[in-house]
Protein backbone atom coordinates (compact mmCIF):
# COMPACT_ATOMS: atom_id res chain seq x y z
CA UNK A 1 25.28 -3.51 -9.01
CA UNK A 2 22.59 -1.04 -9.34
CA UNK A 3 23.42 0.49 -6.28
CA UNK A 4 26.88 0.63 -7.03
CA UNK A 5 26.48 3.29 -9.89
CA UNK A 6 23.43 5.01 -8.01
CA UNK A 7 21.27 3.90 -10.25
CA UNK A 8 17.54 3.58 -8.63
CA UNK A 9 14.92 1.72 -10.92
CA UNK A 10 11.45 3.24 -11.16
CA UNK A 11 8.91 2.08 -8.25
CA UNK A 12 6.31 -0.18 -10.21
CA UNK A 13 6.76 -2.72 -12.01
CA UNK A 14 9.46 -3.42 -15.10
CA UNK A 15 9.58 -6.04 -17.27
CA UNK A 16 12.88 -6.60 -17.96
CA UNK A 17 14.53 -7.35 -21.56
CA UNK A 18 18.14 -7.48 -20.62
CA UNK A 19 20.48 -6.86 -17.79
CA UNK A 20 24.51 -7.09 -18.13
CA UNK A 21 27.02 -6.07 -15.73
CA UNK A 22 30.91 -5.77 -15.45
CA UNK A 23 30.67 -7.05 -11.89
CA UNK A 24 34.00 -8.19 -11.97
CA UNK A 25 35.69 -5.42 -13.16
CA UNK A 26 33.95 -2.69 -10.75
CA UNK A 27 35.37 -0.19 -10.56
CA UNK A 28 34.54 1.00 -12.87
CA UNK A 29 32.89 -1.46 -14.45
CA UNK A 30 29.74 -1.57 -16.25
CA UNK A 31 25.82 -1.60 -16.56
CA UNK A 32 23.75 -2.24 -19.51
CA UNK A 33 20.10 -2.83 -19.11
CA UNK A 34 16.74 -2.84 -21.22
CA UNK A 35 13.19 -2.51 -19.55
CA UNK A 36 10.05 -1.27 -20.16
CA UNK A 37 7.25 0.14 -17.53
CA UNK A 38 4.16 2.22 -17.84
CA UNK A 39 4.26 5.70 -19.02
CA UNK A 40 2.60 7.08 -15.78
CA UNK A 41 5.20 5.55 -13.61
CA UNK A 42 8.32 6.67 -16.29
CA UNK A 43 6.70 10.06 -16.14
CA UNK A 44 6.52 10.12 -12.31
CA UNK A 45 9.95 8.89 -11.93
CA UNK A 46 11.90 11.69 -14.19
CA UNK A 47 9.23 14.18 -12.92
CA UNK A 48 10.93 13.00 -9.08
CA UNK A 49 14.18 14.13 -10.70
CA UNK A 50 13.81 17.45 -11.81
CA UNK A 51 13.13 16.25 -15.83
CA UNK A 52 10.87 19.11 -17.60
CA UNK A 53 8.87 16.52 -19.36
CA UNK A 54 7.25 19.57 -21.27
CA UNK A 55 10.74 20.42 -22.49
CA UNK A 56 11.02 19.38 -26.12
CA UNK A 57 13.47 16.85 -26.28
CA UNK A 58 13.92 16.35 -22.70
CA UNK A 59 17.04 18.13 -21.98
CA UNK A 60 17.08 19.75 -18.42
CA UNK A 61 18.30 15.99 -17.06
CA UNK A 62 20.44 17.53 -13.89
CA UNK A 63 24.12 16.51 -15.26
CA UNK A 64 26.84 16.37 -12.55
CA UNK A 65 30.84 15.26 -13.40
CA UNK A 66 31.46 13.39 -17.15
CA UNK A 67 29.64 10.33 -18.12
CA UNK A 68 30.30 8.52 -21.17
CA UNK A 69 28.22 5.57 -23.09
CA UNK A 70 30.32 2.93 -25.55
CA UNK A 71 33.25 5.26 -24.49
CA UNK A 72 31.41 8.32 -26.03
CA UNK A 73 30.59 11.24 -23.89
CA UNK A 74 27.11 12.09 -22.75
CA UNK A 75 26.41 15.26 -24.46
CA UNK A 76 23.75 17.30 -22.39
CA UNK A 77 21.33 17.78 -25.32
CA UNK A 78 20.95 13.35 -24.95
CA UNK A 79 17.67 11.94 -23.31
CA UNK A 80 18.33 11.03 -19.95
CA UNK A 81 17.82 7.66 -20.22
């Protein structure tokens, strides 16, 4: 499902607290998911996509197209994540 929506989990480990997925209904479907990893990898992993980690809130996430979350659009001022 992941790969689906492009969506590429850091590269260390992640303990996951939840995973749910429209898999039936893609598209367009759905993905909700909680984890945490270390801070070091996080940091790596945004840094790998062009976050400015120094930027205060993180707001330089490269946006493309419209996404929305519970039906809401993403305004580009949101964390990435």
């Amino acid at each position: 499902m992941l790969d689906a929506v492009h969506l590429e989990m850091p590269d260390c480990h992640a303990e996951m607290h939840s995973y749910a997925a429209d898999e039936a209904w893609w598209p367009p479907g759905w993905v909700e998911m909680s984890y945490t990893v270390p801070k070091n990898c996080m940091d790596a992993y945004l840094m790998s996509r062009g976050v400015d980690l120094a930027a205060k809130p993180v707001n330089t996430w490269p946006r493309s197209g419209t996404s929305l979350v519970g039906g809401e659009p993403i305004k580009p001022t949101d964390p990435p994540l």
